[in-house]
PDB file of N, CA and C in Angstrom:
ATOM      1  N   UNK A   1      -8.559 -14.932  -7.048  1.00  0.00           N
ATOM      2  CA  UNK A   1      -7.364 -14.220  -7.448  1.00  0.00           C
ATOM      3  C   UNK A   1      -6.274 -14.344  -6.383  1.00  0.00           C
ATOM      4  N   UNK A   2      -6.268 -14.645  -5.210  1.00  0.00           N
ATOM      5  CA  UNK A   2      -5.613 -14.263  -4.082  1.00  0.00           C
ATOM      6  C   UNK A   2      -5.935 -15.964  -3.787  1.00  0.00           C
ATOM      7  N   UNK A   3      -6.067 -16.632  -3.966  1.00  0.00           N
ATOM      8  CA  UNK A   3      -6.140 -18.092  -3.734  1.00  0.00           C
ATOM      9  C   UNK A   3      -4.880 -18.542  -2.840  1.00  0.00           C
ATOM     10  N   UNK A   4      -3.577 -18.031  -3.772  1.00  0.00           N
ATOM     11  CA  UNK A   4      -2.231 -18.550  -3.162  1.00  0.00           C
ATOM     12  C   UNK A   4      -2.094 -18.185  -1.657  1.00  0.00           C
ATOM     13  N   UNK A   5      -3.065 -17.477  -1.020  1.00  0.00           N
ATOM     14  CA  UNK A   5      -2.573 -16.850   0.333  1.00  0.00           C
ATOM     15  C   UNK A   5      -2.934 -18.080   0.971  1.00  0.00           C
ATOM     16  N   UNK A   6      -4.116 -18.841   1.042  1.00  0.00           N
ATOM     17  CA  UNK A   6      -4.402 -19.700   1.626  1.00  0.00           C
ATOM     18  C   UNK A   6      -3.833 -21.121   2.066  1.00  0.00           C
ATOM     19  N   UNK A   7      -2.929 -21.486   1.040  1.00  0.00           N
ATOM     20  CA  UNK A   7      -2.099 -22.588   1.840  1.00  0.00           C
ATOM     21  C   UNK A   7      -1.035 -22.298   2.159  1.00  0.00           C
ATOM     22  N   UNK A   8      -0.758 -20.566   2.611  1.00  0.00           N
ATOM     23  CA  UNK A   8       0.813 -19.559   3.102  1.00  0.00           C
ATOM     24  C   UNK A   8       0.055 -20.372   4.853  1.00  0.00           C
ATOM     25  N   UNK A   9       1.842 -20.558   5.401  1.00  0.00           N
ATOM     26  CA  UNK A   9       2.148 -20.219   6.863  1.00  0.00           C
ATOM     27  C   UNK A   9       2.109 -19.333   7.075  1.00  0.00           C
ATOM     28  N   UNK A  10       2.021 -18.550   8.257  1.00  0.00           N
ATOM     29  CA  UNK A  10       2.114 -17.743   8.906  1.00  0.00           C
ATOM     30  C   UNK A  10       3.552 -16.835   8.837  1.00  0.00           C
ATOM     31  N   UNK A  11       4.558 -17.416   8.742  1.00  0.00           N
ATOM     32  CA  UNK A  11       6.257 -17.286   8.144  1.00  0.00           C
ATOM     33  C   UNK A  11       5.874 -16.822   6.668  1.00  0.00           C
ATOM     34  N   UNK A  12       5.169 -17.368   6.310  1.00  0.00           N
ATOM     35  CA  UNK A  12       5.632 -17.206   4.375  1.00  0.00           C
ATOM     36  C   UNK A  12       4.367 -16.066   4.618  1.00  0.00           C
ATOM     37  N   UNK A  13       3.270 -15.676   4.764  1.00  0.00           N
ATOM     38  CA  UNK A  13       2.676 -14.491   5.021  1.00  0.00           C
ATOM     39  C   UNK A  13       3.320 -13.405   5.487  1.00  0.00           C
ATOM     40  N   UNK A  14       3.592 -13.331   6.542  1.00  0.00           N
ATOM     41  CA  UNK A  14       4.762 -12.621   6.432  1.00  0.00           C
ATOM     42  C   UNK A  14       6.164 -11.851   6.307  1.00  0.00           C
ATOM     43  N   UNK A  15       6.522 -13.213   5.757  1.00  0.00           N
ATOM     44  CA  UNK A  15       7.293 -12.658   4.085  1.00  0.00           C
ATOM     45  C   UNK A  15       6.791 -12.127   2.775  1.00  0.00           C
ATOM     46  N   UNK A  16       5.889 -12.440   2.662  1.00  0.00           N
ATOM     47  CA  UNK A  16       5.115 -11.566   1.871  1.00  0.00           C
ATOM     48  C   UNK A  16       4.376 -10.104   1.680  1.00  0.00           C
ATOM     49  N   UNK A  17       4.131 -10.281   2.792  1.00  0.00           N
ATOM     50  CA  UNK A  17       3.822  -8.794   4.088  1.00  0.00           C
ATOM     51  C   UNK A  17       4.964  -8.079   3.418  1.00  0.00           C
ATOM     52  N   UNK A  18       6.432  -8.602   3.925  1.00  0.00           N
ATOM     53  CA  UNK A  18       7.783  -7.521   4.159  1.00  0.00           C
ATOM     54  C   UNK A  18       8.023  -7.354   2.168  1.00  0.00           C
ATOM     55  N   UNK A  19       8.095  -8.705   1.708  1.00  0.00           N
ATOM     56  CA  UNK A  19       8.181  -8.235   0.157  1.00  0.00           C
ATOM     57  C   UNK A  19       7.383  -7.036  -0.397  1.00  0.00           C
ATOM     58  N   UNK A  20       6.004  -7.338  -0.246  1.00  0.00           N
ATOM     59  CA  UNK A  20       5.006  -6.359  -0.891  1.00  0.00           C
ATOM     60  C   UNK A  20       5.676  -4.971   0.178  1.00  0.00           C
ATOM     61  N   UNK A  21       5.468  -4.367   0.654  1.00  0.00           N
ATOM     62  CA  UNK A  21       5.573  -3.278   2.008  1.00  0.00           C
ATOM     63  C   UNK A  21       7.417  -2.700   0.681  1.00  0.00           C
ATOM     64  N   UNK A  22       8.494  -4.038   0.949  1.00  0.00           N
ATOM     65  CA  UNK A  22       9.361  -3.125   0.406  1.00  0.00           C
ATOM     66  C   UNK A  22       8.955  -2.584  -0.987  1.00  0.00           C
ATOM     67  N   UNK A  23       8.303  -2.957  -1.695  1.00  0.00           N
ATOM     68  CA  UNK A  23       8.174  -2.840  -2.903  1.00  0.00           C
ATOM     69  C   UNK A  23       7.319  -1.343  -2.856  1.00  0.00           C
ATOM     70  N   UNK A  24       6.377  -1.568  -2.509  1.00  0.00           N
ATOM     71  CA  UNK A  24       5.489  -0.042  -1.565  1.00  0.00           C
ATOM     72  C   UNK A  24       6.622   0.909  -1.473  1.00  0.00           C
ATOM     73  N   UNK A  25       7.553   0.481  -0.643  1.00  0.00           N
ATOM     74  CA  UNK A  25       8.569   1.700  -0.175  1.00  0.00           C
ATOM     75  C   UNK A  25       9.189   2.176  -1.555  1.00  0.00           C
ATOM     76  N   UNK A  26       9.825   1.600  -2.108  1.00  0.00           N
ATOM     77  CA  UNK A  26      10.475   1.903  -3.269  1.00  0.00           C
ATOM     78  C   UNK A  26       9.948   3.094  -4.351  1.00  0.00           C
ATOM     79  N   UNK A  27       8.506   2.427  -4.398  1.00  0.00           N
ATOM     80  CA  UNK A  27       7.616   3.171  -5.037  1.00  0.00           C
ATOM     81  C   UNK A  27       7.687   4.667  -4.624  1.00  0.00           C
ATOM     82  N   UNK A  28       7.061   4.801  -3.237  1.00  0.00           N
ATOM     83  CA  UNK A  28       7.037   6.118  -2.791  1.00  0.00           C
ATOM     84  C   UNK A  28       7.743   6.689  -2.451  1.00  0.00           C
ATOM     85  N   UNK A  29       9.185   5.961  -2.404  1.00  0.00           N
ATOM     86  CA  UNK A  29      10.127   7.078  -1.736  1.00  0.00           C
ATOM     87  C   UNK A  29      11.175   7.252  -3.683  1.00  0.00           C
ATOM     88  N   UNK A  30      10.084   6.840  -4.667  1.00  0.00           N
ATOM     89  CA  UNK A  30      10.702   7.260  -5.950  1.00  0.00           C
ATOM     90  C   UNK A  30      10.930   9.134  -5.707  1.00  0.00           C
ATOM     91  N   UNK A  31      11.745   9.633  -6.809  1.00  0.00           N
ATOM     92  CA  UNK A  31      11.656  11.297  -6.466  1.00  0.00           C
ATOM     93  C   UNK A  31      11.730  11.412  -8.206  1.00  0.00           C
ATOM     94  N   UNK A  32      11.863  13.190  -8.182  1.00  0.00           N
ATOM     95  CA  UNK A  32      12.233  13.600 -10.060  1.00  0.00           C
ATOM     96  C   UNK A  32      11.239  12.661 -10.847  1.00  0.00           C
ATOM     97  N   UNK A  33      11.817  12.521 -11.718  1.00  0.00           N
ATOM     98  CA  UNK A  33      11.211  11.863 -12.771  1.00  0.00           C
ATOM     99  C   UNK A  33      10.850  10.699 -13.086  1.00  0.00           C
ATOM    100  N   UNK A  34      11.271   9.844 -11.641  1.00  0.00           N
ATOM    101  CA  UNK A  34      10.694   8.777 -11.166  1.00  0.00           C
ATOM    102  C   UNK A  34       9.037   8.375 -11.513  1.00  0.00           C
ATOM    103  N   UNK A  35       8.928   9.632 -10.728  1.00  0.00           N
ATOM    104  CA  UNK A  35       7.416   9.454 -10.329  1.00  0.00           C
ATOM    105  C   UNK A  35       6.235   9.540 -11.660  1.00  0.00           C
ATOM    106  N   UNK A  36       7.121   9.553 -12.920  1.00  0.00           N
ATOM    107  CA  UNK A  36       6.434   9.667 -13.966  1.00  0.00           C
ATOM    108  C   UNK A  36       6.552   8.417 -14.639  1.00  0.00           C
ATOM    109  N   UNK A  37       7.057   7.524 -14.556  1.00  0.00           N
ATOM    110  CA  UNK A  37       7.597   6.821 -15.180  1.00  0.00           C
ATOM    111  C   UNK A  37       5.945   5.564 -15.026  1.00  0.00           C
ATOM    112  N   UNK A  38       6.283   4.561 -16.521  1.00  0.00           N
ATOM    113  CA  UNK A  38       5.225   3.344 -16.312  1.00  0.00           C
ATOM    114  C   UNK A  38       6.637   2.539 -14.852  1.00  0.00           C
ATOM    115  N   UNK A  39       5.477   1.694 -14.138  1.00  0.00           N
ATOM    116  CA  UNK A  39       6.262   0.345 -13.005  1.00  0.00           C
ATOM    117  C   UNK A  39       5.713  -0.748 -12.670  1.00  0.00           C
ATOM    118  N   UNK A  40       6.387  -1.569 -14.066  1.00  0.00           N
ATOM    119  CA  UNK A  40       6.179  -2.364 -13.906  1.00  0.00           C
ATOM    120  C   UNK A  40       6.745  -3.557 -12.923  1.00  0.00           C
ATOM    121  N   UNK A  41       7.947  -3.007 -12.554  1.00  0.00           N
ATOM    122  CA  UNK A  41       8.243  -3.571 -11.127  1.00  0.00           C
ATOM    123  C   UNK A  41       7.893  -3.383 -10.061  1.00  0.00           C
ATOM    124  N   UNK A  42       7.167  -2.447  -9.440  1.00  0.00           N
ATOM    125  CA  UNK A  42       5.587  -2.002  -8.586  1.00  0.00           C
ATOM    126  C   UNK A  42       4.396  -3.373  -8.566  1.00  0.00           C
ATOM    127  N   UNK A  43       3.711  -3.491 -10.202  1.00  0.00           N
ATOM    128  CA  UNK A  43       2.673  -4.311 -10.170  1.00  0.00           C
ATOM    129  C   UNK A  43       3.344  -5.766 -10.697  1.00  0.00           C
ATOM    130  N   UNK A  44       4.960  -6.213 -10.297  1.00  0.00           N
ATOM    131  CA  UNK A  44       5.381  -7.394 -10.812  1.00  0.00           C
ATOM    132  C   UNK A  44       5.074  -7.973  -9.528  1.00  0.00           C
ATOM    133  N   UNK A  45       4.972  -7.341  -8.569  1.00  0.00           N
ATOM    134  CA  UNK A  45       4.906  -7.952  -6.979  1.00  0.00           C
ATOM    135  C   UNK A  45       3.639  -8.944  -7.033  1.00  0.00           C
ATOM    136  N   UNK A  46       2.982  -8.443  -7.879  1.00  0.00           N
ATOM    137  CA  UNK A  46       1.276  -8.961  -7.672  1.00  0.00           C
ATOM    138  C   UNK A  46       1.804 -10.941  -8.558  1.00  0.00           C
ATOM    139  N   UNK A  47       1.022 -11.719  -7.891  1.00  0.00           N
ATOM    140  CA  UNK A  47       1.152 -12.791  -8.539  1.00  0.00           C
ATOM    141  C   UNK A  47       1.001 -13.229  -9.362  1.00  0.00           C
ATOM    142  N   UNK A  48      -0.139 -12.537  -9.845  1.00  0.00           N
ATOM    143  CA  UNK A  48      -0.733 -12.155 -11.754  1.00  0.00           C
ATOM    144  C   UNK A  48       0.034 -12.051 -12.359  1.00  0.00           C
ATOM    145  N   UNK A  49       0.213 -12.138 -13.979  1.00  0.00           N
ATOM    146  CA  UNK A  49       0.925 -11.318 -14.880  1.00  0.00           C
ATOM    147  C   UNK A  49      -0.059  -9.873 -14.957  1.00  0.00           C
ATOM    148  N   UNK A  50       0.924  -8.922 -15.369  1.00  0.00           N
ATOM    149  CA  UNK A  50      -0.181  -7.578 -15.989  1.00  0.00           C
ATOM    150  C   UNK A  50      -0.455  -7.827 -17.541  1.00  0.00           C
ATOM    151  N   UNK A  51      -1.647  -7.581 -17.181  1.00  0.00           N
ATOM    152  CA  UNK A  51      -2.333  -7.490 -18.591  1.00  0.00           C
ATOM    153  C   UNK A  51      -1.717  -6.738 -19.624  1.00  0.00           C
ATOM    154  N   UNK A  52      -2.144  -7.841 -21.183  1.00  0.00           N
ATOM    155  CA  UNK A  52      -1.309  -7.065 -21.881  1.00  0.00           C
ATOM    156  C   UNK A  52      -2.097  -5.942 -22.471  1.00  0.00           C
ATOM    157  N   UNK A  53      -3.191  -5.905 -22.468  1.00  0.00           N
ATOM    158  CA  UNK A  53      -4.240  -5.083 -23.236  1.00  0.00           C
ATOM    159  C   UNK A  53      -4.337  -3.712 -22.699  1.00  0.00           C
ATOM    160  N   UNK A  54      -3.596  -3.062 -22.253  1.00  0.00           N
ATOM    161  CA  UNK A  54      -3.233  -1.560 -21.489  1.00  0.00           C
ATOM    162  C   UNK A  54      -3.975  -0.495 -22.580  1.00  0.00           C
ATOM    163  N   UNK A  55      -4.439   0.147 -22.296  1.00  0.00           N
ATOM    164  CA  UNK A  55      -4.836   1.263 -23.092  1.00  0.00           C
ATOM    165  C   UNK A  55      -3.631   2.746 -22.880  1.00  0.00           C
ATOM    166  N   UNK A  56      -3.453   3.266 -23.758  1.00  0.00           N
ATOM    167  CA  UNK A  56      -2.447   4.329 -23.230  1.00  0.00           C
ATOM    168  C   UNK A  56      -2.945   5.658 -24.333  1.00  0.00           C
ATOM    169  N   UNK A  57      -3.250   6.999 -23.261  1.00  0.00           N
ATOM    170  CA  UNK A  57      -3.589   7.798 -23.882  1.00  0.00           C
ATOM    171  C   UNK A  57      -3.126   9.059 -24.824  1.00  0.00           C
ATOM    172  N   UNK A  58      -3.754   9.301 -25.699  1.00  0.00           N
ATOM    173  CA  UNK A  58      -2.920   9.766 -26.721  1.00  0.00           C
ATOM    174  C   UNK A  58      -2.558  10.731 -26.330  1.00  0.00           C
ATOM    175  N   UNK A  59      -1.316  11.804 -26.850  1.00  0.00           N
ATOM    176  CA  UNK A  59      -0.573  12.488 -26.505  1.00  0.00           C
ATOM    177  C   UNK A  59      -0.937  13.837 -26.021  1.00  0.00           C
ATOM    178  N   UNK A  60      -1.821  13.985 -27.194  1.00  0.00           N
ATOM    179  CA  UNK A  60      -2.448  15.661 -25.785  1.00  0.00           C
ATOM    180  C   UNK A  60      -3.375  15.143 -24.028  1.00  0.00           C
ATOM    181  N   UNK A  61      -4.303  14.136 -24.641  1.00  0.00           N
ATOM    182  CA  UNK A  61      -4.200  13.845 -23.442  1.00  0.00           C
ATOM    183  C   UNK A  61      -3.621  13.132 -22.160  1.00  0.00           C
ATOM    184  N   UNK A  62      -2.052  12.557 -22.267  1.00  0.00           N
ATOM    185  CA  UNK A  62      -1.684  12.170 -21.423  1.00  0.00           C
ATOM    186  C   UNK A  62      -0.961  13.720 -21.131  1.00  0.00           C
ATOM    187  N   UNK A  63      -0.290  14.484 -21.787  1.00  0.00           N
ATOM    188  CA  UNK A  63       0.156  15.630 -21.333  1.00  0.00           C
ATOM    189  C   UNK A  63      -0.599  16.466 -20.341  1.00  0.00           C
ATOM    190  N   UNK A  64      -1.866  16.569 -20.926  1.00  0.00           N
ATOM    191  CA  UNK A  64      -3.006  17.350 -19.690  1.00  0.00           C
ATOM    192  C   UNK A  64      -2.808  16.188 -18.501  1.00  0.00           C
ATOM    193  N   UNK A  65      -2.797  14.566 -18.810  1.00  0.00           N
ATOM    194  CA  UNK A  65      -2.559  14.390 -17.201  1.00  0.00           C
ATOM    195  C   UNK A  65      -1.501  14.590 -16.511  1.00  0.00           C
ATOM    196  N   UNK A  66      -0.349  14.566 -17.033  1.00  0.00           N
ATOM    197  CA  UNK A  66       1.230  14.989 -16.669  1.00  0.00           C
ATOM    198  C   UNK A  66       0.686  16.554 -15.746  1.00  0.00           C
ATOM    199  N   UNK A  67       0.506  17.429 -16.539  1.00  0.00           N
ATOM    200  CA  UNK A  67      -0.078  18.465 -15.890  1.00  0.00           C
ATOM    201  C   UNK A  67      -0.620  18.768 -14.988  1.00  0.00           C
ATOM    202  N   UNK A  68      -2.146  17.886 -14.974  1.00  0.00           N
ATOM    203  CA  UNK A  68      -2.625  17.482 -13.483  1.00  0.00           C
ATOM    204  C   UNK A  68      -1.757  17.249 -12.231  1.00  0.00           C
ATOM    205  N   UNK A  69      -1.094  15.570 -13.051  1.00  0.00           N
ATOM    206  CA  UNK A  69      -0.529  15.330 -11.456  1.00  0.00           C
ATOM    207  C   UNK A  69       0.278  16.349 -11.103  1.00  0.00           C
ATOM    208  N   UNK A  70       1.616  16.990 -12.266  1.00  0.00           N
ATOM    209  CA  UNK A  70       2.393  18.205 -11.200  1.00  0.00           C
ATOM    210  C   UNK A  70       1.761  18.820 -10.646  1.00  0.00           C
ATOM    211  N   UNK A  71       0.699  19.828 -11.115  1.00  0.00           N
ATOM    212  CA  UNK A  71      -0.247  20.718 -10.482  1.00  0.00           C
ATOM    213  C   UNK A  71      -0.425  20.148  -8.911  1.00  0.00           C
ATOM    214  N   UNK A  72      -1.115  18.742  -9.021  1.00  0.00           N
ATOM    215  CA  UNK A  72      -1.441  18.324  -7.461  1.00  0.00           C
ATOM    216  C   UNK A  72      -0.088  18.197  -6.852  1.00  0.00           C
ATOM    217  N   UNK A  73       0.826  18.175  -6.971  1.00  0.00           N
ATOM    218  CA  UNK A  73       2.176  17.474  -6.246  1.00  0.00           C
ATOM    219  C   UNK A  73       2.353  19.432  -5.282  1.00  0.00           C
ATOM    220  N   UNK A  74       2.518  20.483  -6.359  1.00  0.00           N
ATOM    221  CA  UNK A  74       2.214  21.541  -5.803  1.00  0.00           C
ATOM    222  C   UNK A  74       0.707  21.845  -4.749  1.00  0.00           C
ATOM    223  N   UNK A  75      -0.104  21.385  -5.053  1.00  0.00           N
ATOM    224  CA  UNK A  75      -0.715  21.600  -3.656  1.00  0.00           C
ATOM    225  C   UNK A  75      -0.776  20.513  -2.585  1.00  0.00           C
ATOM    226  N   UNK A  76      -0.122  19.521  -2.698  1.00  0.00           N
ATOM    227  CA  UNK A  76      -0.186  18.284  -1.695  1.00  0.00           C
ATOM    228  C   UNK A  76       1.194  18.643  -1.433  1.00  0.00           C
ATOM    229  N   UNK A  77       2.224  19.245  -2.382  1.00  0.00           N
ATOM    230  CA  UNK A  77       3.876  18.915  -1.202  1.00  0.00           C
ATOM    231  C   UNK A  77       4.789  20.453  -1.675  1.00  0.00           C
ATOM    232  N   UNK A  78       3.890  21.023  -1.479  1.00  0.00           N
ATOM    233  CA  UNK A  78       4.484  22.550  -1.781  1.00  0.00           C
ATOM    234  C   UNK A  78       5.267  23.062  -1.176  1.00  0.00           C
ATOM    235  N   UNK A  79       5.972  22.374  -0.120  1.00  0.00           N
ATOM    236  CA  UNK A  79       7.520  22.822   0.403  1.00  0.00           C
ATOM    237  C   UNK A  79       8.061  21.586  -0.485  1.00  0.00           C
ATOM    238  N   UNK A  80       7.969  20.568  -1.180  1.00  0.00           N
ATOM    239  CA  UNK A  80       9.028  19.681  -1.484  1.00  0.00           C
ATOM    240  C   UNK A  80       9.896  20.460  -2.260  1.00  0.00           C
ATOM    241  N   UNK A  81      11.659  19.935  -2.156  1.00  0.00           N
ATOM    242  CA  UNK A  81      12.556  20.657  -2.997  1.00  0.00           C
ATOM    243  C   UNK A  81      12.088  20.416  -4.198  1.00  0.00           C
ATOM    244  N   UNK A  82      12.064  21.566  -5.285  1.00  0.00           N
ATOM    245  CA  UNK A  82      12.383  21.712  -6.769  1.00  0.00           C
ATOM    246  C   UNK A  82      13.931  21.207  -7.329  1.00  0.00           C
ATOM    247  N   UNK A  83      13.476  20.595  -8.424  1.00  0.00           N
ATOM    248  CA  UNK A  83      15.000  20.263  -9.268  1.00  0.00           C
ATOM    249  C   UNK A  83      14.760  20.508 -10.234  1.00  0.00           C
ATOM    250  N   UNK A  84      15.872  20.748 -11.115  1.00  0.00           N
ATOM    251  CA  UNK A  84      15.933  21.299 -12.529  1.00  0.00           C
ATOM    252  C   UNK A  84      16.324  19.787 -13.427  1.00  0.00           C
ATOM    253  N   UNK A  85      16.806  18.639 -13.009  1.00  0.00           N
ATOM    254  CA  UNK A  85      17.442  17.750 -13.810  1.00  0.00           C
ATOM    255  C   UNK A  85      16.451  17.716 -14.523  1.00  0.00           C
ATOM    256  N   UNK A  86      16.718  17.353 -15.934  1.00  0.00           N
ATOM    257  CA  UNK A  86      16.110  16.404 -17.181  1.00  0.00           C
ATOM    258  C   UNK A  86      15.903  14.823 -16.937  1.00  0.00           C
ATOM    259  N   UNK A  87      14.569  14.360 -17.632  1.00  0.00           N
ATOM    260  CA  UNK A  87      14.889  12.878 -17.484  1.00  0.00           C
ATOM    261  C   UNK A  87      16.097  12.070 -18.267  1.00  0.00           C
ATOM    262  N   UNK A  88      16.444  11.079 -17.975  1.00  0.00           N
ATOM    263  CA  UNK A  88      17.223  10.318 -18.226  1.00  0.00           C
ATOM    264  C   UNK A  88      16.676   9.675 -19.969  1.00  0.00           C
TER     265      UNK A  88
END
Protein backbone atom coordinates (compact mmCIF):
# COMPACT_ATOMS: atom_id res chain seq x y z
CA UNK A 1 0.00 0.00 0.00
CA UNK A 2 2.73 2.48 0.87
CA UNK A 3 5.02 1.13 -1.96
CA UNK A 4 5.35 4.81 -3.42
CA UNK A 5 7.52 5.80 -0.34
CA UNK A 6 10.25 3.71 -1.49
CA UNK A 7 11.67 5.20 -4.57
CA UNK A 8 10.93 9.00 -2.50
CA UNK A 9 14.36 11.04 -1.82
CA UNK A 10 14.86 12.15 1.15
CA UNK A 11 13.56 15.94 -0.23
CA UNK A 12 10.36 14.41 -1.63
CA UNK A 13 9.83 12.49 1.91
CA UNK A 14 9.89 15.27 3.37
CA UNK A 15 7.65 17.02 1.43
CA UNK A 16 5.41 14.70 2.08
CA UNK A 17 6.04 14.75 5.81
CA UNK A 18 5.07 18.78 5.54
CA UNK A 19 1.96 17.95 3.02
CA UNK A 20 0.42 15.19 5.19
CA UNK A 21 1.30 17.23 8.84
CA UNK A 22 -0.53 20.39 6.95
CA UNK A 23 -3.39 18.51 6.11
CA UNK A 24 -3.39 17.04 9.94
CA UNK A 25 -3.39 20.71 10.95
CA UNK A 26 -6.33 21.75 9.08
CA UNK A 27 -8.20 18.95 10.32
CA UNK A 28 -7.71 19.71 13.95
CA UNK A 29 -7.60 23.11 14.16
CA UNK A 30 -11.36 22.62 12.23
CA UNK A 31 -13.93 24.38 15.01
CA UNK A 32 -18.23 24.58 15.10
CA UNK A 33 -19.58 22.50 12.81
CA UNK A 34 -16.59 21.66 11.15
CA UNK A 35 -15.89 18.98 13.21
CA UNK A 36 -19.02 17.19 12.09
CA UNK A 37 -18.74 17.25 8.80
CA UNK A 38 -17.72 13.88 6.24
CA UNK A 39 -13.47 14.95 4.88
CA UNK A 40 -12.87 13.96 2.27
CA UNK A 41 -10.08 16.30 1.81
CA UNK A 42 -8.43 14.86 5.15
CA UNK A 43 -8.33 11.15 3.53
CA UNK A 44 -7.60 12.75 -0.23
CA UNK A 45 -3.98 13.15 1.19
CA UNK A 46 -3.71 9.33 1.29
CA UNK A 47 -2.50 8.03 -2.22
CA UNK A 48 -5.39 5.61 -2.49
CA UNK A 49 -8.66 6.57 -3.77
CA UNK A 50 -11.39 6.19 -0.79
CA UNK A 51 -13.45 3.54 -1.15
CA UNK A 52 -16.59 3.76 -2.62
CA UNK A 53 -18.46 1.17 -0.58
CA UNK A 54 -18.84 3.44 2.77
CA UNK A 55 -21.48 2.23 4.93
CA UNK A 56 -23.39 5.19 6.59
CA UNK A 57 -25.59 4.83 9.55
CA UNK A 58 -29.08 5.22 9.68
CA UNK A 59 -30.50 8.14 11.22
CA UNK A 60 -31.30 7.37 14.81
CA UNK A 61 -28.20 5.88 14.95
CA UNK A 62 -25.88 8.32 13.61
CA UNK A 63 -27.73 10.93 15.88
CA UNK A 64 -26.87 8.82 19.12
CA UNK A 65 -23.29 9.14 17.63
CA UNK A 66 -23.51 12.96 17.07
CA UNK A 67 -24.47 12.81 20.74
CA UNK A 68 -21.66 10.79 21.87
CA UNK A 69 -19.04 12.73 20.28
CA UNK A 70 -20.56 16.24 21.77
CA UNK A 71 -20.95 14.59 25.07
CA UNK A 72 -17.04 13.65 24.85
CA UNK A 73 -15.92 17.12 23.46
CA UNK A 74 -17.60 18.28 27.00
CA UNK A 75 -15.50 16.11 29.01
CA UNK A 76 -12.20 16.28 26.97
CA UNK A 77 -12.50 20.36 26.32
CA UNK A 78 -14.89 21.68 28.86
CA UNK A 79 -13.46 25.14 29.02
CA UNK A 80 -13.64 25.29 25.06
CA UNK A 81 -15.78 28.44 23.98
CA UNK A 82 -19.53 27.58 23.23
CA UNK A 83 -21.20 29.03 20.02
CA UNK A 84 -24.61 29.33 19.10
CA UNK A 85 -24.06 29.52 15.07
CA UNK A 86 -26.14 27.09 12.91
CA UNK A 87 -24.50 24.99 10.28
CA UNK A 88 -24.07 26.34 7.03
Amino acid sequence: MDDDLQGMTREELENEVRRLRQGIREHRDSSGHQLCWHHPALWGLLPEPMRSDIKVPQWPQFMRGCVRYRQSLDQELPSAERIEDEAP
